[in-house]
N, C-alpha and C. Protein backbone atom coordinates (compact mmCIF):
# COMPACT_ATOMS: atom_id res chain seq x y z
N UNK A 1 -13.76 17.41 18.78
CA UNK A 1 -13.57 18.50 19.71
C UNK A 1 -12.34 18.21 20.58
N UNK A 2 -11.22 19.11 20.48
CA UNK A 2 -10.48 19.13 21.37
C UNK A 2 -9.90 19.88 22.99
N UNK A 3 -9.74 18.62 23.71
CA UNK A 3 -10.20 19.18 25.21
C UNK A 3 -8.68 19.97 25.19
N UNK A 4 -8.54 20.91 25.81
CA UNK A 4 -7.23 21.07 26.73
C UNK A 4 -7.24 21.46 28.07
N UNK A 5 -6.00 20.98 28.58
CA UNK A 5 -5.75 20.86 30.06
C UNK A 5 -4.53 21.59 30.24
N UNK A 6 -4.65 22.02 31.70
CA UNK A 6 -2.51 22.55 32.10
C UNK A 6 -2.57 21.84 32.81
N UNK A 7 -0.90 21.43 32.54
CA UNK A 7 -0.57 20.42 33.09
C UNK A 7 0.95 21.23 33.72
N UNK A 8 0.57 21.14 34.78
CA UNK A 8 1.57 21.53 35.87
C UNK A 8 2.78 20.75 35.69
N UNK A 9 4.35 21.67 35.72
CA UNK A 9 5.21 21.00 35.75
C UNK A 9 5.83 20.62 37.33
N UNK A 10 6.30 19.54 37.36
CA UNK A 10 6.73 18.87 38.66
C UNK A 10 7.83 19.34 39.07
N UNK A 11 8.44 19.59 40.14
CA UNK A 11 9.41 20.53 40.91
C UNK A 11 10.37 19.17 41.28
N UNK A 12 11.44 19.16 40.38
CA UNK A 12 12.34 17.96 41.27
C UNK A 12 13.15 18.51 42.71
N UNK A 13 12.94 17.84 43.38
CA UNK A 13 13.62 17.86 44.50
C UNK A 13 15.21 17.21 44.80
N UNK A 14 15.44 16.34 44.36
CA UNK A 14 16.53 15.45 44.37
C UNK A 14 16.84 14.75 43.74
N UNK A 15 17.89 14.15 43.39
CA UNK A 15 17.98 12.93 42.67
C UNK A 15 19.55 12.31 43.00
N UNK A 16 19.87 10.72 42.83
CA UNK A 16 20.70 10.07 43.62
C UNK A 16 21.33 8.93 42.71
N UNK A 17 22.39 8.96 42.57
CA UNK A 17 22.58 7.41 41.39
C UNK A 17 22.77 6.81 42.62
N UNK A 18 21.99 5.56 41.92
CA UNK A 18 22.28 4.19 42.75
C UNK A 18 22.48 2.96 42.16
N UNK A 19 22.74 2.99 40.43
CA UNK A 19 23.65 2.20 40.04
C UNK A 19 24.42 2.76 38.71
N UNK A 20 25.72 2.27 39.16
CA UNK A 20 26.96 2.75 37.81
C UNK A 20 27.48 2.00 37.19
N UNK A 21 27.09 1.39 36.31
CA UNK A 21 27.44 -0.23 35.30
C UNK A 21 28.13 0.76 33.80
N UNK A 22 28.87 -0.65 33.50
CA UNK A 22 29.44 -0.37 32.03
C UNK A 22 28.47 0.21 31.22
N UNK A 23 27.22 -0.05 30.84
CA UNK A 23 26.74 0.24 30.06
C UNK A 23 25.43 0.93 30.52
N UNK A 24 25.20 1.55 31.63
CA UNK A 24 23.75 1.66 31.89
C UNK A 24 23.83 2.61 33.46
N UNK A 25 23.74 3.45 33.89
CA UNK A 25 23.16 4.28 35.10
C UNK A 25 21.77 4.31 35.58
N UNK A 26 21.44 3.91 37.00
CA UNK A 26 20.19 3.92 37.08
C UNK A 26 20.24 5.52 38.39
N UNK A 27 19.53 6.40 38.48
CA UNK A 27 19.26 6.75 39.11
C UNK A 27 17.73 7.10 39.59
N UNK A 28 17.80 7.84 40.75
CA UNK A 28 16.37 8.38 41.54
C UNK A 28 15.86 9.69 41.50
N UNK A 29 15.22 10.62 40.81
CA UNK A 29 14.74 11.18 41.00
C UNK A 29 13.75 11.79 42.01
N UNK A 30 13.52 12.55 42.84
CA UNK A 30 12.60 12.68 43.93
C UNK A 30 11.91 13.87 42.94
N UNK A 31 10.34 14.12 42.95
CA UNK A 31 9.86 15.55 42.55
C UNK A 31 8.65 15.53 43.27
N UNK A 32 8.14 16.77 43.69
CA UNK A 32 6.97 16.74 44.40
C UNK A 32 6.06 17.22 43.09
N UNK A 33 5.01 16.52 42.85
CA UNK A 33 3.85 16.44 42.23
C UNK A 33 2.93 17.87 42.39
N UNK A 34 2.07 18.17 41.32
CA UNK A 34 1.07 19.11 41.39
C UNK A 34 0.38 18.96 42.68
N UNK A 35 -0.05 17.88 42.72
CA UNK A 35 -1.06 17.44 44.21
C UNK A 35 -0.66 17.75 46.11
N UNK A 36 1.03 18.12 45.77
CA UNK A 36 2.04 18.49 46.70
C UNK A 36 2.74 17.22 47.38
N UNK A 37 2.16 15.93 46.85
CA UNK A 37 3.18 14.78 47.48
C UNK A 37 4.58 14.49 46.62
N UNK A 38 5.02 13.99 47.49
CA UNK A 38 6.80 13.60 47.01
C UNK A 38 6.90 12.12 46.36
N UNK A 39 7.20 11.94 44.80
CA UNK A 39 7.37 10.52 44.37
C UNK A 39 8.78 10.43 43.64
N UNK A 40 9.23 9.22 43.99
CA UNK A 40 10.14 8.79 43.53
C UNK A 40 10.06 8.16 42.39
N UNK A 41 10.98 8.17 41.33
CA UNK A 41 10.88 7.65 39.95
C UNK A 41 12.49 7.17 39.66
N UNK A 42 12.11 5.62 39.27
CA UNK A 42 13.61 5.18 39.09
C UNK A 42 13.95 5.52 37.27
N UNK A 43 15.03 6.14 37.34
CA UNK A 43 15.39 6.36 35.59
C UNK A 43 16.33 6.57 35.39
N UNK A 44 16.72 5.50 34.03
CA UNK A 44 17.65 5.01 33.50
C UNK A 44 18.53 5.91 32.73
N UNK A 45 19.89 6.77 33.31
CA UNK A 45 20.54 7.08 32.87
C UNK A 45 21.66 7.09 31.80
N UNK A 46 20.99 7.35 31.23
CA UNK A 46 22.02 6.73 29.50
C UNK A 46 22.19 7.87 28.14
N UNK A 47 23.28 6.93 27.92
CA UNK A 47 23.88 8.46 26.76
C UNK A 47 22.92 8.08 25.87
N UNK A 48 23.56 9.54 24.75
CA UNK A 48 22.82 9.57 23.35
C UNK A 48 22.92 8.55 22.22
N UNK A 49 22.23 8.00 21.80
CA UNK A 49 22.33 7.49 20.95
C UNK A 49 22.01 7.64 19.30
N UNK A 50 22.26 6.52 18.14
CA UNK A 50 22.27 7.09 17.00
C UNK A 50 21.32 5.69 16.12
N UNK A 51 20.74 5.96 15.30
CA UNK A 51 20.02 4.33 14.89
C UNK A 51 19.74 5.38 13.18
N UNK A 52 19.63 4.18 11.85
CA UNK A 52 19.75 4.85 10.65
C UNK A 52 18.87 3.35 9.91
N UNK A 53 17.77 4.18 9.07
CA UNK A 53 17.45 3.15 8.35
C UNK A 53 18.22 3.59 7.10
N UNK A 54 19.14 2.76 6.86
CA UNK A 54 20.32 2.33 5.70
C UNK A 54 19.66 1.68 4.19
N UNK A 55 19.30 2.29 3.35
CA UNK A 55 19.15 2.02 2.05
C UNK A 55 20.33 1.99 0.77
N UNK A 56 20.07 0.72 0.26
CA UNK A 56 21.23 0.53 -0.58
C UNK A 56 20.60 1.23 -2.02
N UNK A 57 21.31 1.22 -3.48
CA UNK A 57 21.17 1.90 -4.62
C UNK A 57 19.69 1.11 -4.77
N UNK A 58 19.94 -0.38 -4.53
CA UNK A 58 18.40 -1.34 -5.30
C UNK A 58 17.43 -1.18 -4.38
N UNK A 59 16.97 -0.66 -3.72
CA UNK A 59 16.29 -0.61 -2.55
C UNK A 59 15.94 -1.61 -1.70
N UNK A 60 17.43 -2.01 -1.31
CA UNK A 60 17.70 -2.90 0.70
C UNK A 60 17.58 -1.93 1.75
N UNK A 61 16.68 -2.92 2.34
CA UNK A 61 17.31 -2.13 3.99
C UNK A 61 18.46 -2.96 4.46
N UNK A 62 19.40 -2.60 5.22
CA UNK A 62 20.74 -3.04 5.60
C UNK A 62 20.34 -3.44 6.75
N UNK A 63 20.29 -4.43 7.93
CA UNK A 63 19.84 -4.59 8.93
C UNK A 63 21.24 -5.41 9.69
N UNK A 64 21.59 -5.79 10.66
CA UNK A 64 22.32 -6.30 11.74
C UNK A 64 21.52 -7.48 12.14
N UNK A 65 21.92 -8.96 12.12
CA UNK A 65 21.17 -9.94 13.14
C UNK A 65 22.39 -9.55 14.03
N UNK A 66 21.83 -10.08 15.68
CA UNK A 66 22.40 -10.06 16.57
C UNK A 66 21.39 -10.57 17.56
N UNK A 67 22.32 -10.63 18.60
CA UNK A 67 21.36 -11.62 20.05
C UNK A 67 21.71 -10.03 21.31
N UNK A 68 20.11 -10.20 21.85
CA UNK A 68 19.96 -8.95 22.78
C UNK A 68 19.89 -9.19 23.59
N UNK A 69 20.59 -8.80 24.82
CA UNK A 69 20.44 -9.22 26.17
C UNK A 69 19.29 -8.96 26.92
N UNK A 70 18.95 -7.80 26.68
CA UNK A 70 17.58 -7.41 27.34
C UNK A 70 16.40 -8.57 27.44
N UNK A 71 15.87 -8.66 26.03
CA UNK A 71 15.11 -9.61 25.86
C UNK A 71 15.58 -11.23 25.27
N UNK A 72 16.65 -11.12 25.63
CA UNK A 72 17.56 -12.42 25.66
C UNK A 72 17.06 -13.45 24.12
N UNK A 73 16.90 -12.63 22.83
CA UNK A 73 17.05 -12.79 21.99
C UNK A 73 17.83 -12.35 20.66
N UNK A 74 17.94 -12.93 19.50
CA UNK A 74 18.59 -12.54 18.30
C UNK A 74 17.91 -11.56 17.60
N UNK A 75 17.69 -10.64 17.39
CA UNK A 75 16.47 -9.94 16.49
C UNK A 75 17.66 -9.56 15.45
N UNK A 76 17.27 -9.33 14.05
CA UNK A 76 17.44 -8.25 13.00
C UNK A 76 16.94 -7.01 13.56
N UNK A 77 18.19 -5.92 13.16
CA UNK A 77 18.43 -4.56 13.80
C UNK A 77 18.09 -3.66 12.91
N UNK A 78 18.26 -2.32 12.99
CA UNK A 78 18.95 -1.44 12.24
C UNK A 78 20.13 -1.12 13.00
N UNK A 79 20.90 -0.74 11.87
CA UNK A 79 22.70 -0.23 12.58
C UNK A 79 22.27 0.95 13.72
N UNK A 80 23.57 1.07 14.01
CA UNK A 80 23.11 2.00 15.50
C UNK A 80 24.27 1.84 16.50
N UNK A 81 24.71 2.68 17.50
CA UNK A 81 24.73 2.62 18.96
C UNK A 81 24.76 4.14 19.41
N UNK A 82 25.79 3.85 20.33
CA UNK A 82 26.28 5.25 21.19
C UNK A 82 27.45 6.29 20.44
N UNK A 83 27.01 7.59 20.94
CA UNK A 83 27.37 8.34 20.44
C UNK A 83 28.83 8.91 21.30
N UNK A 84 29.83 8.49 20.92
CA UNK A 84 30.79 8.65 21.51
C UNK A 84 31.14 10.14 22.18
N UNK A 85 32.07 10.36 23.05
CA UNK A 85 32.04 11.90 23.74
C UNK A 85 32.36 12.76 23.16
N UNK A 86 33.90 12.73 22.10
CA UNK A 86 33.95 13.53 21.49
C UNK A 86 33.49 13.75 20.01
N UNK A 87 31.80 12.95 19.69
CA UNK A 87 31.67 13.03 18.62
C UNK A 87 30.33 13.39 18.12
N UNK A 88 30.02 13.79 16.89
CA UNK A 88 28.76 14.48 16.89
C UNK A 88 27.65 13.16 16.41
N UNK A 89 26.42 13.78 16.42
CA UNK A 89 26.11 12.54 15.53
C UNK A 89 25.68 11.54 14.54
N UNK A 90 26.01 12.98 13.78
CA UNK A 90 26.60 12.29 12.27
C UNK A 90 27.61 11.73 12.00
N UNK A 91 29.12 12.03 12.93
CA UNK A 91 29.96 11.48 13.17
C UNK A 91 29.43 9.93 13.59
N UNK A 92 29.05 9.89 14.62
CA UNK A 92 28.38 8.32 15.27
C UNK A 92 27.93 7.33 13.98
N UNK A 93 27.00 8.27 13.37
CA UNK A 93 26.40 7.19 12.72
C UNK A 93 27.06 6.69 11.87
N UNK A 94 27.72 7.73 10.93
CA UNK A 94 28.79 6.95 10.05
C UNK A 94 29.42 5.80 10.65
N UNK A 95 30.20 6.26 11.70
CA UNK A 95 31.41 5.39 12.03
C UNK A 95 30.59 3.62 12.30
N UNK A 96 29.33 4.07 13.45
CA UNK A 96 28.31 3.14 13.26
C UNK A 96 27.95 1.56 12.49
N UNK A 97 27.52 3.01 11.29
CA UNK A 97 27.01 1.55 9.87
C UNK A 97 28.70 0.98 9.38
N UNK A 98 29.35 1.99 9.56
CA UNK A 98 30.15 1.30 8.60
C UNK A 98 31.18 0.20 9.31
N UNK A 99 31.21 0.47 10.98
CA UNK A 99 31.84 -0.79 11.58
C UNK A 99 30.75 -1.81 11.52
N UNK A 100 29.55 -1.89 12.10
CA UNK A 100 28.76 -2.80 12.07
C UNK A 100 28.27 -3.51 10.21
N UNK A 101 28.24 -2.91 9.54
CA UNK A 101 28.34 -3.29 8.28
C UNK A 101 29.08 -3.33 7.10
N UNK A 102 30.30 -2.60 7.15
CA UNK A 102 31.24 -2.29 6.34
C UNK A 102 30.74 -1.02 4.93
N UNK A 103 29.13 -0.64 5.43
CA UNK A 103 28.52 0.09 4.26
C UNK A 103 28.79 1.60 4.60
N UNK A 104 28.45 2.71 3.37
CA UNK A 104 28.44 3.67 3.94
C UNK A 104 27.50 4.55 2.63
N UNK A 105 27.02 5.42 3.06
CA UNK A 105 25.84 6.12 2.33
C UNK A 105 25.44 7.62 2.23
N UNK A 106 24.74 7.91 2.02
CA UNK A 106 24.61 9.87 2.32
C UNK A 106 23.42 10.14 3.20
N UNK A 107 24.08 10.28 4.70
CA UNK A 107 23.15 10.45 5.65
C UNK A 107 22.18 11.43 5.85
N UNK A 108 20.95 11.43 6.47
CA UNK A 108 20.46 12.84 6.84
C UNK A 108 19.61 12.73 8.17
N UNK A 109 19.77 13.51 8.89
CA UNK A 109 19.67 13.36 10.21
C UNK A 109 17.83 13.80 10.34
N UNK A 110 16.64 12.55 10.72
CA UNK A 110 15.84 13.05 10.12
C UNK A 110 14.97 13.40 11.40
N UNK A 111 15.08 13.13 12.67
CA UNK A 111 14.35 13.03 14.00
C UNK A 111 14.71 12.50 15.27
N UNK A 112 14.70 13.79 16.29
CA UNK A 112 15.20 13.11 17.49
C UNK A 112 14.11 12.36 18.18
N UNK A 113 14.66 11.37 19.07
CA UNK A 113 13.42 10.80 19.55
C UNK A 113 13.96 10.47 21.08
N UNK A 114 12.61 10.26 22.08
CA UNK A 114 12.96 10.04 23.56
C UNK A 114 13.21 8.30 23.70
N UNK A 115 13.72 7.72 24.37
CA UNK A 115 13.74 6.46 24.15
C UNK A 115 12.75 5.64 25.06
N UNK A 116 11.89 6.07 26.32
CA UNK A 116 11.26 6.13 27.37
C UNK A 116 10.64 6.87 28.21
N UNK A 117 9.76 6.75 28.71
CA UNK A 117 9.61 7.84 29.69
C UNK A 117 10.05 8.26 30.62
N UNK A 118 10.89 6.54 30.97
CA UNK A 118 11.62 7.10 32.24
C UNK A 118 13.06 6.60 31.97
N UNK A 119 13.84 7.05 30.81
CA UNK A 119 15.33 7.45 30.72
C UNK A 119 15.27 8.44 30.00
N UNK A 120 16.71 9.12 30.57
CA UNK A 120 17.45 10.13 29.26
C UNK A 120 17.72 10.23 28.89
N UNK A 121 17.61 9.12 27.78
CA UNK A 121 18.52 8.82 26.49
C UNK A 121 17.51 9.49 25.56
N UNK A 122 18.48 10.75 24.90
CA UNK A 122 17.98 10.99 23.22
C UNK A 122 18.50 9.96 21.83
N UNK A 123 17.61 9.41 21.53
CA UNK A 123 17.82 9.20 19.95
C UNK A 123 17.93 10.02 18.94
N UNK A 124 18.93 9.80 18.27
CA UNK A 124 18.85 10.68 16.70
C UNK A 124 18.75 9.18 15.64
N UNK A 125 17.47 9.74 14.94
CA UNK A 125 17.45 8.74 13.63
C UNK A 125 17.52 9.62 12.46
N UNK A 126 18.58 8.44 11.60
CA UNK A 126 19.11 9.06 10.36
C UNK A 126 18.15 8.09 9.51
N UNK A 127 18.75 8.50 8.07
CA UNK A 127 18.35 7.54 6.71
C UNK A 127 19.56 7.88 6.35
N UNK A 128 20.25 6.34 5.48
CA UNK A 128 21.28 6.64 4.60
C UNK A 128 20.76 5.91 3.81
N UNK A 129 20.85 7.21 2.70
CA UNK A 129 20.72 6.26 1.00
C UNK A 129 21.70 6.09 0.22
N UNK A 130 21.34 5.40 -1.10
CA UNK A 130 22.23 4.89 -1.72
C UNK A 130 24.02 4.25 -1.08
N UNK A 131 23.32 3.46 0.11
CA UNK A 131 24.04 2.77 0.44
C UNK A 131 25.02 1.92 -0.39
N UNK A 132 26.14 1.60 -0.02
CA UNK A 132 26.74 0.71 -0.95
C UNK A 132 28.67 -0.01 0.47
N UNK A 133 28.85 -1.42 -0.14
CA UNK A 133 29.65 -1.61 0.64
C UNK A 133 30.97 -1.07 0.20
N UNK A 134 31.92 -0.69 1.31
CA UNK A 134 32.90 -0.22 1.26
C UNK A 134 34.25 -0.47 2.15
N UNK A 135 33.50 -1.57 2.93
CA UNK A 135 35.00 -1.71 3.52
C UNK A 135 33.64 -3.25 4.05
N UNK A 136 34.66 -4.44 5.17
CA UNK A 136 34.33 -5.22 5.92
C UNK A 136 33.73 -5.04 7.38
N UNK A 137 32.86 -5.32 7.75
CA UNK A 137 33.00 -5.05 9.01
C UNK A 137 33.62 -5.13 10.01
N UNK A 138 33.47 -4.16 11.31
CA UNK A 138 35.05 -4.01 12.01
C UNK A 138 34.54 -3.64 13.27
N UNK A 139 33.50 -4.90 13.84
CA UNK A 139 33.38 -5.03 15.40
C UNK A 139 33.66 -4.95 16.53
N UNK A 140 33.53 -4.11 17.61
CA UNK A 140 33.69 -4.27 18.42
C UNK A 140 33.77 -5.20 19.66
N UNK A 141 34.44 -5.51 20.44
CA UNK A 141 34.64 -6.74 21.56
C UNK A 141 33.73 -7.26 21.68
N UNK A 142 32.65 -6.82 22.22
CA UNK A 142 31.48 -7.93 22.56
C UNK A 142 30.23 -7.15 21.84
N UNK A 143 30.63 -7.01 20.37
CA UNK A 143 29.54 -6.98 19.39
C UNK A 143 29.70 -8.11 18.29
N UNK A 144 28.55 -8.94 18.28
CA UNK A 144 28.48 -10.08 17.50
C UNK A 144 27.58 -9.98 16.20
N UNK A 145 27.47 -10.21 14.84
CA UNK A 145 26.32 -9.33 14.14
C UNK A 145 26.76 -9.89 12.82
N UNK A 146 25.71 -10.29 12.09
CA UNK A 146 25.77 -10.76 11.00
C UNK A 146 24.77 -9.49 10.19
N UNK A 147 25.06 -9.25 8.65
CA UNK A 147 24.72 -8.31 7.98
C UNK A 147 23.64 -9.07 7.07
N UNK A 148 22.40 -8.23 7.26
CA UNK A 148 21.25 -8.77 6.22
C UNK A 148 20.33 -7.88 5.37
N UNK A 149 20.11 -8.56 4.72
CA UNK A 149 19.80 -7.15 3.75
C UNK A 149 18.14 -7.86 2.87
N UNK A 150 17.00 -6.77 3.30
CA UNK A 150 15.83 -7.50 3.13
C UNK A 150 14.60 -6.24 2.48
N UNK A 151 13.95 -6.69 1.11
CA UNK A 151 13.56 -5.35 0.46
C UNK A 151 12.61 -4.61 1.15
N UNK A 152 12.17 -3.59 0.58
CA UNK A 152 11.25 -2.49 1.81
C UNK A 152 10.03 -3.25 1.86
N UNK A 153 9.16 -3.98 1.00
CA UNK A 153 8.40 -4.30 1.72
C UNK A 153 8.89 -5.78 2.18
N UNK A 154 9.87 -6.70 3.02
CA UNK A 154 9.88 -7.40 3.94
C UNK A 154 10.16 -6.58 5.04
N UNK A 155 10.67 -5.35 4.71
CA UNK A 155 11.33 -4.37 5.88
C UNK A 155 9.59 -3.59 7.06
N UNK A 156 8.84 -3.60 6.41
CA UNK A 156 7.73 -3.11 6.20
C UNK A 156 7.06 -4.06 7.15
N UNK A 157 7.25 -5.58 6.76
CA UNK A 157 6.31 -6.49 7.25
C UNK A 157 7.24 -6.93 8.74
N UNK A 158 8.30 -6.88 8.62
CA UNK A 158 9.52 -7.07 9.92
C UNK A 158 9.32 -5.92 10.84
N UNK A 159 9.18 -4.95 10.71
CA UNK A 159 8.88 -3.70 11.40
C UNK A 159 7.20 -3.74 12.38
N UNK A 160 6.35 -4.43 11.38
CA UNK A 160 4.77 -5.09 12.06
C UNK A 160 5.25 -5.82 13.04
N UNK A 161 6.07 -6.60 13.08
CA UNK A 161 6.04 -7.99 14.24
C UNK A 161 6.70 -7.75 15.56
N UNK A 162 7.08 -6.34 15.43
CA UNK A 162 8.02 -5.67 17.11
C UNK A 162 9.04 -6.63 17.34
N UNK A 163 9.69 -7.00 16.22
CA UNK A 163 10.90 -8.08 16.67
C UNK A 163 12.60 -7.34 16.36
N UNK A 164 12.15 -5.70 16.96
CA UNK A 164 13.27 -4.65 16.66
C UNK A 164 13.88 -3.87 17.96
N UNK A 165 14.39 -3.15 17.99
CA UNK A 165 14.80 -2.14 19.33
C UNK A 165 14.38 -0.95 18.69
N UNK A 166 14.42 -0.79 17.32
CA UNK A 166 14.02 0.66 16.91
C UNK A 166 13.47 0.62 15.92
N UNK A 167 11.83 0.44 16.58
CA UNK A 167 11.08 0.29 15.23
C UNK A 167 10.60 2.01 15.43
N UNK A 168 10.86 3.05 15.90
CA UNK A 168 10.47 4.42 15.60
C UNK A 168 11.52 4.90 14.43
N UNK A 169 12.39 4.06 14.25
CA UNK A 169 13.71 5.02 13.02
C UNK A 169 13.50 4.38 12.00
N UNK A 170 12.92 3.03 11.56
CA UNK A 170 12.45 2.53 11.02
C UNK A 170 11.22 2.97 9.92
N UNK A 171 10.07 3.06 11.43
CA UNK A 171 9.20 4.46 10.73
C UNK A 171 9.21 5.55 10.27
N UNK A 172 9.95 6.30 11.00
CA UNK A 172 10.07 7.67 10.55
C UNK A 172 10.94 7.92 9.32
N UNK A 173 11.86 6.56 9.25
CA UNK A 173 12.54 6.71 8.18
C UNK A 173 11.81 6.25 6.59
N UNK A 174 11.01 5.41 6.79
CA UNK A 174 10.04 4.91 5.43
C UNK A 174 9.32 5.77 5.54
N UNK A 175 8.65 6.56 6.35
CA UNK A 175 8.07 8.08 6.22
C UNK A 175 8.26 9.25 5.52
N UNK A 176 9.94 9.27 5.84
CA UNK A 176 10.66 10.33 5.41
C UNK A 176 11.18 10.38 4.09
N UNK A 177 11.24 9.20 3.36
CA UNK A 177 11.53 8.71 2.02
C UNK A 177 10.29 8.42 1.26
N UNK A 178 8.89 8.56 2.20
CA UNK A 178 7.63 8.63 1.39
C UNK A 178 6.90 6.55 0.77
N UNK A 179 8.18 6.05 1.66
CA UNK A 179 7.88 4.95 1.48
C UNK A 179 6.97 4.47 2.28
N UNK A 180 5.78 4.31 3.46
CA UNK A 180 5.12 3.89 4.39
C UNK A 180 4.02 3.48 3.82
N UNK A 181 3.59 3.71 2.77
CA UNK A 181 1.88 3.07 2.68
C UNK A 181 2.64 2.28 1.56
């Protein structure tokens, strides 16, 4: 049996940046609540981004090692970042896999996703198949990243252990190719 509820939307009142970093905006939101009190919510202002589970002809996933600042470790990735200003983001992703890996494939743009509850960063996750290499990789300044390539089911069992930033493109992408069970 399913209950339903309305759920009142919250009336923002204000909002304030109070930090502007290279890579990251934090601001404040003020909204007064259904209940009529005023709460503040700190959230992380950040662009769009792009993340692709990358399949080669033999069936690899293409993955990125790299070291994350956040959680001040190395994890295996999927390719990915920011979606530049003047670019779309299919544009992104290409340019993406193929600096971070030198690969490139036939994308399809398969699900946007929220990245938090409390930022505004949209995700777009792709799948590229029949991946294949095509050039070297061609890094950016303070992107460090070794290229690894591991079959769907280690991809499968790496995706169980939350040792990712985007284990939702991951999913949705072995979903979307009918690969998940």
């Amino acid at each position: 049996m399913t209950q339903t509820t309305t759920i009142k939307k919250w009336q923002k009142i204000k909002e304030k940046k109070v930090v502007h970093g290279q890579y990251r905006k934090m601001i404040v939101k003020t909204f007064k609540l259904p209940n009529g009190r005023l709460a503040d919510f700190e959230i992380k202002d950040e662009h769009r981004t792009v993340c692709v589970l990358a399949v080669t002809k033999n069936k690899q996933v293409i993955l990125v090692k790299q070291f994350r600042p956040g959680p001040e470790k190395t994890l295996l990735e999927l390719p990915g970042g920011a979606v530049d200003k003047n670019e779309t983001p299919v544009q992104a992703i290409k340019r993406e896999l193929l600096e971070e890996t030198g690969y490139a494939g036939n994308f399809k743009l398969i699900q946007k996703s929220y990245q938090c509850a409390y930022s505004s960063r949209i995700k777009y996750n792709f799948i590229a198949t029949d991946c294949k290499k095509i050039a070297e990789q061609n890094l950016e300044q303070n992107e460090f990243a070794e290229v690894i390539k591991m079959t769907i089911s280690q991809f499968k069992k790496h995706l169980l252990t939350g040792n990712l930033t985007d284990t939702d493109c991951g999913l949705l992408g072995l979903n979307f190719l009918k690969l998940l069970s």
